[in-house]
C-alpha atoms as a PDB file:
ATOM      1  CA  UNK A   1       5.005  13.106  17.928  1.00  0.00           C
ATOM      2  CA  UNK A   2       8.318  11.154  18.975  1.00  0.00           C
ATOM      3  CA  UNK A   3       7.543   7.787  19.559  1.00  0.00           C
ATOM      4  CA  UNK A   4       8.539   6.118  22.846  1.00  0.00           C
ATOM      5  CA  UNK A   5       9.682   3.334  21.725  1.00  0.00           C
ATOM      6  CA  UNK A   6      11.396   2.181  17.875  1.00  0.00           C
ATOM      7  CA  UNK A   7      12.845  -0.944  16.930  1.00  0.00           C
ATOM      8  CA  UNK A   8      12.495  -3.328  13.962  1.00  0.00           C
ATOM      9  CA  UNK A   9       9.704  -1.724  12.335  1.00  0.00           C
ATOM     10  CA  UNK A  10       7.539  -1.136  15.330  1.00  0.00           C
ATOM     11  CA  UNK A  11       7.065   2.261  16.533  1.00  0.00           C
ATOM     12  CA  UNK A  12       5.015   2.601  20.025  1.00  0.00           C
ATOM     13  CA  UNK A  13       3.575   6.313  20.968  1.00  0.00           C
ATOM     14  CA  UNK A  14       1.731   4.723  23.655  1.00  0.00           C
ATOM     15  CA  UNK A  15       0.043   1.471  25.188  1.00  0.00           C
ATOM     16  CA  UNK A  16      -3.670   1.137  24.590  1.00  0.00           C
ATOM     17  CA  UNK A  17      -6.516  -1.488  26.934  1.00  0.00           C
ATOM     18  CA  UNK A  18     -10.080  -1.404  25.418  1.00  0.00           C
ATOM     19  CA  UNK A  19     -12.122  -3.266  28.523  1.00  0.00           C
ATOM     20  CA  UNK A  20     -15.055  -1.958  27.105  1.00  0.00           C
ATOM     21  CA  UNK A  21     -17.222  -1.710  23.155  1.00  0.00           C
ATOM     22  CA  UNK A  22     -16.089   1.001  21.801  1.00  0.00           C
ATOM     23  CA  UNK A  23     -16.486   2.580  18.230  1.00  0.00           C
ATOM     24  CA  UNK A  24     -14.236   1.053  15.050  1.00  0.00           C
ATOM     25  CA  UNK A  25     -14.006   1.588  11.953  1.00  0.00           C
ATOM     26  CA  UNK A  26     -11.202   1.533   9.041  1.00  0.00           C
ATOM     27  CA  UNK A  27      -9.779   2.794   5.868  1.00  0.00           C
ATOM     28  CA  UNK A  28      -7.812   1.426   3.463  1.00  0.00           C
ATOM     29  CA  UNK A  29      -5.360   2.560   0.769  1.00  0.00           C
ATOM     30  CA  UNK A  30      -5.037   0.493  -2.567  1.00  0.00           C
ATOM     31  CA  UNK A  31      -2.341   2.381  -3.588  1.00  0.00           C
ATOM     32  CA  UNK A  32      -0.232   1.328  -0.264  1.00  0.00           C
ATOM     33  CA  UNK A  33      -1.441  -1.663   0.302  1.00  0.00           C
ATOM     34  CA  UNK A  34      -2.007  -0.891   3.903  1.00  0.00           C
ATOM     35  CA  UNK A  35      -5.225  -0.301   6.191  1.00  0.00           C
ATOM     36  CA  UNK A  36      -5.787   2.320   8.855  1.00  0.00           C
ATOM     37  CA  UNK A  37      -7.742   1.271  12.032  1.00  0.00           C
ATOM     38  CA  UNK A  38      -9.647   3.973  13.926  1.00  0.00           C
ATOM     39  CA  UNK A  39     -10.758   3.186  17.593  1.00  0.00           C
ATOM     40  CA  UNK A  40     -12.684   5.383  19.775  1.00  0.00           C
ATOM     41  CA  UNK A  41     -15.593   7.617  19.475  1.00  0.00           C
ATOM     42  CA  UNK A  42     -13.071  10.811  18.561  1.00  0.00           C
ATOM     43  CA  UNK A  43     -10.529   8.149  17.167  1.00  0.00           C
ATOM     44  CA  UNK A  44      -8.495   8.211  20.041  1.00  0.00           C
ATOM     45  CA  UNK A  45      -6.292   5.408  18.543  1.00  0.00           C
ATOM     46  CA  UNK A  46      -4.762   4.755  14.967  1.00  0.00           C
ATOM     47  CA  UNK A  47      -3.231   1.559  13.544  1.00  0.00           C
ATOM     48  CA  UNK A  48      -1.529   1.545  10.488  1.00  0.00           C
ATOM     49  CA  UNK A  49      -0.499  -1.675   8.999  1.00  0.00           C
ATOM     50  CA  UNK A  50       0.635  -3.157   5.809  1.00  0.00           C
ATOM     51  CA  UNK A  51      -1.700  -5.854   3.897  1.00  0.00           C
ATOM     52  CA  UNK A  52       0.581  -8.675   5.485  1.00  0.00           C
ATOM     53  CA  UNK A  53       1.012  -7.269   8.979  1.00  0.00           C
ATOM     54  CA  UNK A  54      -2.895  -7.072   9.174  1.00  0.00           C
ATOM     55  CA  UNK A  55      -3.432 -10.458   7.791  1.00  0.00           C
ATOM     56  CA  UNK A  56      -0.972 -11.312  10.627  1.00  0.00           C
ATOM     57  CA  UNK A  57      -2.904  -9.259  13.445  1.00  0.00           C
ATOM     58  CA  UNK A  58      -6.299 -10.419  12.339  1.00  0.00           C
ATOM     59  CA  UNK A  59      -5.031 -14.274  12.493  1.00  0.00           C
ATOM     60  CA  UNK A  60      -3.578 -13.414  15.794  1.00  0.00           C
ATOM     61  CA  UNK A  61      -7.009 -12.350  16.959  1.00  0.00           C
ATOM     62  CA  UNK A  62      -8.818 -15.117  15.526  1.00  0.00           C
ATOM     63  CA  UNK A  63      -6.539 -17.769  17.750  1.00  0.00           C
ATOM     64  CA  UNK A  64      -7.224 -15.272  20.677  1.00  0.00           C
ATOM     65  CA  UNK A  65     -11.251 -15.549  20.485  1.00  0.00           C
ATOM     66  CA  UNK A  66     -10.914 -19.050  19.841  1.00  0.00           C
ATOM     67  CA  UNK A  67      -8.891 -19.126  23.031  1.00  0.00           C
ATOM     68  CA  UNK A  68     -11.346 -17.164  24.886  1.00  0.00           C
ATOM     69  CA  UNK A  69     -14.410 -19.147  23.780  1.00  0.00           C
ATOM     70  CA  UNK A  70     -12.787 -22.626  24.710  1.00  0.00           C
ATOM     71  CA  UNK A  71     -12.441 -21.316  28.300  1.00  0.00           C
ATOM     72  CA  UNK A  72     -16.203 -19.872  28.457  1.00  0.00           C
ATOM     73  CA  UNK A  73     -17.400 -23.248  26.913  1.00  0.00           C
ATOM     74  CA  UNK A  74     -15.728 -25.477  29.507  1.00  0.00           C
ATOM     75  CA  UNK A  75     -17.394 -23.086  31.786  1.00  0.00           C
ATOM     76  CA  UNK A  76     -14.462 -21.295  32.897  1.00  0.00           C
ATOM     77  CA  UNK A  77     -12.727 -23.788  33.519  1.00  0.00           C
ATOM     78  CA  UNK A  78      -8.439 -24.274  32.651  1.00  0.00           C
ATOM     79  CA  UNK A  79      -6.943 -26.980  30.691  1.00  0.00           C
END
């Protein structure tokens, strides 16, 4: 598959919204150091990422619920 889009160590094949649960699970390779992320119930979408870039991803994330909660506690309300 060519990827659509290459440039400083990101490759994009395509662009990917999950609005809804859907299945997860994950792999990971000792001998790579990296993790593979499966999403979807035929896993539709792969992420592969180092040990730093998902340390970097899942910190990312964390801020982002964090984020999201804040506005659902002040009852959806903006700062």
């Amino acid at each position: 598959m060519m990827p659509l889009y290459h440039e400083s160590g990101v490759s994009v094949e395509s662009w990917v919204e999950m609005t809804a649960r859907v299945p997860m699970h994950y792999e990971c390779d000792t001998e790579s150091d990296q993790a593979t992320l499966f999403f979807g119930q035929h896993n539709n979408y792969v992420l592969v990422l180092n040990h730093d870039n998902l340390a970097q991803v899942i910190s990312l994330g964390t801020k982002a619920i964090c984020e999201l909660e804040a506005f659902h506690d002040r009852g959806g309300i903006e700062e």
